[in-house]
PDB file of N, CA and C in Angstrom:
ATOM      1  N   UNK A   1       0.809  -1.191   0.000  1.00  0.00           N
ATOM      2  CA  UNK A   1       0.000   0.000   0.000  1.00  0.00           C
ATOM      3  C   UNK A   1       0.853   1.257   0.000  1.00  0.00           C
ATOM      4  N   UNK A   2       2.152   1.106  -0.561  1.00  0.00           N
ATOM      5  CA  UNK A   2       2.831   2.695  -0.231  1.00  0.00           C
ATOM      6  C   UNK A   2       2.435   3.478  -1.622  1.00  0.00           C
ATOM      7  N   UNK A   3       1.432   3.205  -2.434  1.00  0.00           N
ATOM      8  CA  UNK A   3       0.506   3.991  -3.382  1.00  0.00           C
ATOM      9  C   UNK A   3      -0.043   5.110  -2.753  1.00  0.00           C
ATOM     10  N   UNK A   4      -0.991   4.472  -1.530  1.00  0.00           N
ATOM     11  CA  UNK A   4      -1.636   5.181  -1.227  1.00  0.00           C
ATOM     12  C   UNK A   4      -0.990   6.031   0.236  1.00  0.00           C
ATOM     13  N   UNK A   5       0.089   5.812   0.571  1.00  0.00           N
ATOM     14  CA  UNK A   5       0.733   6.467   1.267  1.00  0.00           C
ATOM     15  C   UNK A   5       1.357   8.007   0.828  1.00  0.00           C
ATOM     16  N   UNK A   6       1.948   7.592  -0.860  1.00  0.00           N
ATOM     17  CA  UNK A   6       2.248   8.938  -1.576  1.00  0.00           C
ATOM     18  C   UNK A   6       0.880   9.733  -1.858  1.00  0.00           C
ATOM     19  N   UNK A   7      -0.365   9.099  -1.799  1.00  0.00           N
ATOM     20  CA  UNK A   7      -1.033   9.803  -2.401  1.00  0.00           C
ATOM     21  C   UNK A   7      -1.974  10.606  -1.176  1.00  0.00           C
ATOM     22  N   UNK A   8      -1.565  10.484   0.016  1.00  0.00           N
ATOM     23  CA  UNK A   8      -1.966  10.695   0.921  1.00  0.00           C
ATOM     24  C   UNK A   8      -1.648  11.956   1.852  1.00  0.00           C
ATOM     25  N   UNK A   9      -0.087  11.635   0.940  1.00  0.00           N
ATOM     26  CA  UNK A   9       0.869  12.881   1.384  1.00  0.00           C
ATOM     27  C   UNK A   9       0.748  14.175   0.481  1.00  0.00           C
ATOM     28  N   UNK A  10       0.474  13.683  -1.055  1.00  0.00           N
ATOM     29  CA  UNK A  10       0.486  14.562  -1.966  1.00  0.00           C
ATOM     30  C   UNK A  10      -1.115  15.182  -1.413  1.00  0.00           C
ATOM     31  N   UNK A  11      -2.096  14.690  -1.167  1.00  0.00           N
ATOM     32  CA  UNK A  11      -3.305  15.254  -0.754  1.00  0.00           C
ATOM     33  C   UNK A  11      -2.982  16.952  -0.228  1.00  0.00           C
ATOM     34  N   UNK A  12      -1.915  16.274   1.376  1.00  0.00           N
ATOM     35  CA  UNK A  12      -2.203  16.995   2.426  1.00  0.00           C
ATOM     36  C   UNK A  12      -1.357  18.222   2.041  1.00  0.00           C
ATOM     37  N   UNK A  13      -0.391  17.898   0.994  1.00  0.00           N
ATOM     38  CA  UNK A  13       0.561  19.112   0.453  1.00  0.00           C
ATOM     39  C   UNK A  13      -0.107  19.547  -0.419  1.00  0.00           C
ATOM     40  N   UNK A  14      -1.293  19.412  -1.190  1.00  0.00           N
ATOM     41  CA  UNK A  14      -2.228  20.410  -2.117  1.00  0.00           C
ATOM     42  C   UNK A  14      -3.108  21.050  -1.153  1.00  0.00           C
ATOM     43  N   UNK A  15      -3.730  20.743  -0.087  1.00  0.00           N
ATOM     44  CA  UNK A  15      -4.397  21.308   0.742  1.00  0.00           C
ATOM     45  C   UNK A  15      -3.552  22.193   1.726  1.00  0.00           C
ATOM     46  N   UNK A  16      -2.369  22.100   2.161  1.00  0.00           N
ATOM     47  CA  UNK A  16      -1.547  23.430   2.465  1.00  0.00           C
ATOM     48  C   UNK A  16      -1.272  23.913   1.466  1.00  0.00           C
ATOM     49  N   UNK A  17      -0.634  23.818   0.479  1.00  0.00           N
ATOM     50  CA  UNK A  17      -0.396  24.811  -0.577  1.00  0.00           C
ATOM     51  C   UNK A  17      -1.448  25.762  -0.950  1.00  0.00           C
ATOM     52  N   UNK A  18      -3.279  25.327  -1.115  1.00  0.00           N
ATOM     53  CA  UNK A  18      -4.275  25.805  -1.269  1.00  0.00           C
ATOM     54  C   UNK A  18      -4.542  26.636  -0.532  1.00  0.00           C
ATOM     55  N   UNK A  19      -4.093  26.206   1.106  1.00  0.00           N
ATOM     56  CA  UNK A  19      -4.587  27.326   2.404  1.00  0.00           C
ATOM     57  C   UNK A  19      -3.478  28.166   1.835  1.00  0.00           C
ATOM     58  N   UNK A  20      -1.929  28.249   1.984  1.00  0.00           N
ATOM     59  CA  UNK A  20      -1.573  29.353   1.427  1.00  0.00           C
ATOM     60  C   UNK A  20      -1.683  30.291   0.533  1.00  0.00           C
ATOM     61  N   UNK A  21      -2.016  30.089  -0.856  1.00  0.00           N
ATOM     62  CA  UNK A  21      -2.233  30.660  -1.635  1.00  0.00           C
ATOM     63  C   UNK A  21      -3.742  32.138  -1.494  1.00  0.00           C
ATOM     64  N   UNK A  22      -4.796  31.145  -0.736  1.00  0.00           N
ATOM     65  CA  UNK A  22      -5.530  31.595  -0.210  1.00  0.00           C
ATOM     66  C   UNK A  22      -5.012  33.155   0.486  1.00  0.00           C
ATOM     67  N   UNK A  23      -4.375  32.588   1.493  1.00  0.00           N
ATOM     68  CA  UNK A  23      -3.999  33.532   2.219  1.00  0.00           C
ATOM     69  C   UNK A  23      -3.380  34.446   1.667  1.00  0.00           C
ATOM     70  N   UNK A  24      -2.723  33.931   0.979  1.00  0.00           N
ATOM     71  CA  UNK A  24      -1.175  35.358   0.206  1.00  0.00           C
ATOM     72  C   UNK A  24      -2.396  35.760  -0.544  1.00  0.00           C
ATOM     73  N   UNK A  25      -3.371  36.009  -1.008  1.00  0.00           N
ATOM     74  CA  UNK A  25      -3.867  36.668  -2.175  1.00  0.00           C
ATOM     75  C   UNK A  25      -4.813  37.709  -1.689  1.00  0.00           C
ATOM     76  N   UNK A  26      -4.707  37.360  -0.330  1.00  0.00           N
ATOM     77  CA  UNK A  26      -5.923  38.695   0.467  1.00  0.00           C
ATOM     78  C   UNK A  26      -7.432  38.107  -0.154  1.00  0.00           C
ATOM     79  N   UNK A  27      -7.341  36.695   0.006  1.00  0.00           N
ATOM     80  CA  UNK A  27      -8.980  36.063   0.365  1.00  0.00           C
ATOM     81  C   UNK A  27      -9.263  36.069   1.723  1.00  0.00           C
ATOM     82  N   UNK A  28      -9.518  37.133   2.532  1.00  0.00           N
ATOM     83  CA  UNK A  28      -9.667  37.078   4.338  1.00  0.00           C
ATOM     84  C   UNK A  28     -10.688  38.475   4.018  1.00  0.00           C
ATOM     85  N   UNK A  29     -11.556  38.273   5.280  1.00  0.00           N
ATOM     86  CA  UNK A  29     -12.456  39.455   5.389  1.00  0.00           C
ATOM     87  C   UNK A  29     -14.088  39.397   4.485  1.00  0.00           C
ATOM     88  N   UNK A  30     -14.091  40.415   4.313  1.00  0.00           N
ATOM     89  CA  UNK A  30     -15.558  40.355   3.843  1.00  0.00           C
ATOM     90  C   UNK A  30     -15.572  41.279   2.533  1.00  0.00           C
ATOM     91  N   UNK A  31     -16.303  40.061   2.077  1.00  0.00           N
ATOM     92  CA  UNK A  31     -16.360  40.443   0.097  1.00  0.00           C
ATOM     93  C   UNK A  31     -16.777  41.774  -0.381  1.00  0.00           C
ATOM     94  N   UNK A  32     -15.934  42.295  -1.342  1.00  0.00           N
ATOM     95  CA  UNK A  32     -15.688  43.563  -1.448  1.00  0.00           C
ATOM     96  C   UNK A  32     -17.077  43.570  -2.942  1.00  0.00           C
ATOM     97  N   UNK A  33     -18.012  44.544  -2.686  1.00  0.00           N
ATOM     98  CA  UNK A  33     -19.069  44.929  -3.678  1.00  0.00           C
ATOM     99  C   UNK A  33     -18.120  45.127  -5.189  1.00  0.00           C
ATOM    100  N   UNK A  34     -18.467  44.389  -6.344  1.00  0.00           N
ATOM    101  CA  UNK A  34     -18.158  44.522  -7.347  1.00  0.00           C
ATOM    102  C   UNK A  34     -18.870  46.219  -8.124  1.00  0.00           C
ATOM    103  N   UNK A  35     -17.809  47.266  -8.356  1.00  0.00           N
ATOM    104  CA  UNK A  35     -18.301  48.237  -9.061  1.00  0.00           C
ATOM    105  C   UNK A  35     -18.686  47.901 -10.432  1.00  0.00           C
ATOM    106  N   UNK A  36     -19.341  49.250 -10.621  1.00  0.00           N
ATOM    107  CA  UNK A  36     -20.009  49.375 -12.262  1.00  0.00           C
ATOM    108  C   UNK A  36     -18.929  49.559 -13.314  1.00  0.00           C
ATOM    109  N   UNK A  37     -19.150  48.873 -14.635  1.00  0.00           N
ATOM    110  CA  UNK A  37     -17.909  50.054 -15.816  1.00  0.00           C
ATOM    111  C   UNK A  37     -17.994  51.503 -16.173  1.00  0.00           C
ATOM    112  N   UNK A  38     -17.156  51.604 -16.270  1.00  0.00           N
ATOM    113  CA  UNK A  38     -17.275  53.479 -16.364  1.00  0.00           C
ATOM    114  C   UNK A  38     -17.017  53.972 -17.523  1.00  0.00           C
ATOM    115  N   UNK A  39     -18.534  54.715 -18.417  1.00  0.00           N
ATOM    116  CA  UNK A  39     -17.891  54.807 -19.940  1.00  0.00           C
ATOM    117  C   UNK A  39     -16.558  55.654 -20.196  1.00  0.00           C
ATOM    118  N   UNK A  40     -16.321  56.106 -20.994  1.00  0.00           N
ATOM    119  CA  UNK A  40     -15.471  56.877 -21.715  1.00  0.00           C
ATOM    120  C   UNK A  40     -15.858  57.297 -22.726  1.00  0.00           C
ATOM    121  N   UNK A  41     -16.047  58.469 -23.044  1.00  0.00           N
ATOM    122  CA  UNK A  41     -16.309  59.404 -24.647  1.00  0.00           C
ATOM    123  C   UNK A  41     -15.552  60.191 -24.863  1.00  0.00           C
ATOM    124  N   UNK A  42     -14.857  60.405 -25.807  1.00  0.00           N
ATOM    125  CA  UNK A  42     -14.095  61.381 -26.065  1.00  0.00           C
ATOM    126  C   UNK A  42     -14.389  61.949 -28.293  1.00  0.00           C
ATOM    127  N   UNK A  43     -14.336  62.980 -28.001  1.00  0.00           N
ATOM    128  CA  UNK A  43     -14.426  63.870 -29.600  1.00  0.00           C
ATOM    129  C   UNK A  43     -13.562  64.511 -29.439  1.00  0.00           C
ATOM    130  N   UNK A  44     -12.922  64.698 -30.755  1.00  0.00           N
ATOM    131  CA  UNK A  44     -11.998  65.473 -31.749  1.00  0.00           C
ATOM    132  C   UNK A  44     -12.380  66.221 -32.994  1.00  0.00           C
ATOM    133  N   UNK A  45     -11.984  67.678 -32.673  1.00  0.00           N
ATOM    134  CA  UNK A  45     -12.432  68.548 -33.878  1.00  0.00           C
ATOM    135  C   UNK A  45     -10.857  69.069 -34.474  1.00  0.00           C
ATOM    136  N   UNK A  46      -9.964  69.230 -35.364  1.00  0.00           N
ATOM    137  CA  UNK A  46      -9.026  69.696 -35.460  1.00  0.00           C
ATOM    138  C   UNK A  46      -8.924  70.200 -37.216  1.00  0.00           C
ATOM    139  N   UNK A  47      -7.532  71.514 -37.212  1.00  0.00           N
ATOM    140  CA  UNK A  47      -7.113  71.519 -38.718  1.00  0.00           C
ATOM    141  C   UNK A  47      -6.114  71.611 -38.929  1.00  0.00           C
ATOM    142  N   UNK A  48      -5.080  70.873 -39.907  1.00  0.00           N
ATOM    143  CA  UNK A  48      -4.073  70.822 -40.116  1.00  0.00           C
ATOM    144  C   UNK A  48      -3.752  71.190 -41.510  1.00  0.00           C
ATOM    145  N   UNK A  49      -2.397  70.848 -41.830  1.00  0.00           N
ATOM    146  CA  UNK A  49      -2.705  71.217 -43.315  1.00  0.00           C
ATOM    147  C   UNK A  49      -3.224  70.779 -44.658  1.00  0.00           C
ATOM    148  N   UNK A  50      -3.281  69.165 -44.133  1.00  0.00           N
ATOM    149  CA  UNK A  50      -4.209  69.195 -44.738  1.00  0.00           C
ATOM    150  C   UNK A  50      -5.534  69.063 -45.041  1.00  0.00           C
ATOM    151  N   UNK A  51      -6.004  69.954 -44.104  1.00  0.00           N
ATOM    152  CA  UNK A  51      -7.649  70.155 -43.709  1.00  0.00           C
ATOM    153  C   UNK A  51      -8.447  69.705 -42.673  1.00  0.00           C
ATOM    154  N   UNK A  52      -9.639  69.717 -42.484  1.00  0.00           N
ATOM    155  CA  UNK A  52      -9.899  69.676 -41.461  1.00  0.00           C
ATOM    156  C   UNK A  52     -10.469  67.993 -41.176  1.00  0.00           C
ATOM    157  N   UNK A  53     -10.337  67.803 -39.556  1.00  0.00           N
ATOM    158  CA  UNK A  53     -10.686  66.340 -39.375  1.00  0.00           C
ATOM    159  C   UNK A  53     -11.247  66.341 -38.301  1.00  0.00           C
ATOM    160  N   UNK A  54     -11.914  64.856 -37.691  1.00  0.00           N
ATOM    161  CA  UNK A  54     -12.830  64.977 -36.849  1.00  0.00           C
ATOM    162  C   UNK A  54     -12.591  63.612 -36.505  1.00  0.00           C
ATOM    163  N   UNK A  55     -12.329  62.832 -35.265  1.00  0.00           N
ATOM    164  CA  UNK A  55     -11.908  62.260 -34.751  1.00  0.00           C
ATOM    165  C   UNK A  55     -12.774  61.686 -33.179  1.00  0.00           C
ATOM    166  N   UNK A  56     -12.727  60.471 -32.479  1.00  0.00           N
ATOM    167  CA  UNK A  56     -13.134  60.455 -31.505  1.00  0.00           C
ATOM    168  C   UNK A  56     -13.515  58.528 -30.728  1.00  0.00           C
ATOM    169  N   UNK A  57     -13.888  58.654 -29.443  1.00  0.00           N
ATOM    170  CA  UNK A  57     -13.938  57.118 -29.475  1.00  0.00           C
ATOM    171  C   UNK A  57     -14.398  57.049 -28.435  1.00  0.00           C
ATOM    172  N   UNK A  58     -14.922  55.462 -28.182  1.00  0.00           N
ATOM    173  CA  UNK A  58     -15.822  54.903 -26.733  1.00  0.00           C
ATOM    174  C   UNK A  58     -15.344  54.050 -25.739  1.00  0.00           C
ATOM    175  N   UNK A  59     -15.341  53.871 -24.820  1.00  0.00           N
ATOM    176  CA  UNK A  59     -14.840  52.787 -24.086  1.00  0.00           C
ATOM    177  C   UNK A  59     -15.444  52.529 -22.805  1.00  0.00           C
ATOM    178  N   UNK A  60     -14.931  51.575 -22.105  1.00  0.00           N
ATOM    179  CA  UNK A  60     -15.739  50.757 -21.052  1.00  0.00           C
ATOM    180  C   UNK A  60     -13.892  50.434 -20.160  1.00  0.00           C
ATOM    181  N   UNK A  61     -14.168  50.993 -18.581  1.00  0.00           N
ATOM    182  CA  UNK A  61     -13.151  50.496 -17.744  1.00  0.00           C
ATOM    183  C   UNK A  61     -13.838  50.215 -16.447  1.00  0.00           C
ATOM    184  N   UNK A  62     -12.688  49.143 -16.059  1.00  0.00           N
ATOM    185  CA  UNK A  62     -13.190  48.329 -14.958  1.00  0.00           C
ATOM    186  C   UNK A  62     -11.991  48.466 -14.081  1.00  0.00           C
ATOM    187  N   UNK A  63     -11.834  48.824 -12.918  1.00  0.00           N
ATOM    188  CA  UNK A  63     -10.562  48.641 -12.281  1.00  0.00           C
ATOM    189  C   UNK A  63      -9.136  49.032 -13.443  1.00  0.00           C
ATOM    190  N   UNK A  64      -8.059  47.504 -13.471  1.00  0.00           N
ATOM    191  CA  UNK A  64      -7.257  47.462 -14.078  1.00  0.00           C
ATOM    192  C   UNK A  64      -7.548  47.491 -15.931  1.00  0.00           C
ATOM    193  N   UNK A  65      -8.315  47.144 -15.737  1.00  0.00           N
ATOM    194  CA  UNK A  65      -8.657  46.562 -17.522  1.00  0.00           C
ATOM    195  C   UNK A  65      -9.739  47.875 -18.063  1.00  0.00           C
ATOM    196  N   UNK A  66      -9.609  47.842 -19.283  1.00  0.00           N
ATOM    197  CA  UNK A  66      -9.958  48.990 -20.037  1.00  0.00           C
ATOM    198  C   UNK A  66     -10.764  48.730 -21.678  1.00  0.00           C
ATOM    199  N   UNK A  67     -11.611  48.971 -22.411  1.00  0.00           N
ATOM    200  CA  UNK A  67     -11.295  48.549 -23.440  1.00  0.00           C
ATOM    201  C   UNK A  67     -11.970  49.923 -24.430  1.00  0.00           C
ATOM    202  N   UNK A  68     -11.319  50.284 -25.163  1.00  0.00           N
ATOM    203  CA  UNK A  68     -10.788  51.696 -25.971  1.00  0.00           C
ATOM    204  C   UNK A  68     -11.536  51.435 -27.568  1.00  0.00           C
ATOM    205  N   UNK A  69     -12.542  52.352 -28.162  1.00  0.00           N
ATOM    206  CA  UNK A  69     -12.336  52.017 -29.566  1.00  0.00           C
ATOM    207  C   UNK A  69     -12.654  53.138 -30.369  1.00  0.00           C
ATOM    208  N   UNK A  70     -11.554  53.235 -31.075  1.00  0.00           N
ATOM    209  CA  UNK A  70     -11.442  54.981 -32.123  1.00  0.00           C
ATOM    210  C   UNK A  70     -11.947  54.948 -33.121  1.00  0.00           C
ATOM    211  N   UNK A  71     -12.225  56.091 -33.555  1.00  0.00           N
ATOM    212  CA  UNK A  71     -12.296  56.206 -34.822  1.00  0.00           C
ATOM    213  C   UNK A  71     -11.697  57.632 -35.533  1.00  0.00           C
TER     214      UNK A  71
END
């Protein structure tokens, strides 16, 4: 039975490794309310030389992540 001896051990070392990870990642306390996305609009009127242009774009951000689209 030393099958189930390794596999017994490997268990108990995925289940500490799991409590750690846990821990290092700031899973403790009480669950933080997920915010809303926050648009973004932006317009462009400009003239250069060679004439005039018009420019502008939409987007959606969340925390770290963002997502941007021009025209």
């Amino acid at each position: 039975m030393e099958g189930d001896d390794v596999m017994s051990a490997l268990r108990a070392i995925l289940i500490i490794v799991t409590g750690l990870t846990l821990a290092g990642c700031g899973a403790d306390g009480e669950p933080v309310q997920p915010t809303a996305p926050q648009p973004t609009v932006s317009a462009t009127i400009g003239v250069g030389s060679s004439g005039a242009y018009v420019g502008g774009g939409v987007g959606l951000s969340r925390g770290p992540l963002g997502i941007y689209l021009g025209f």
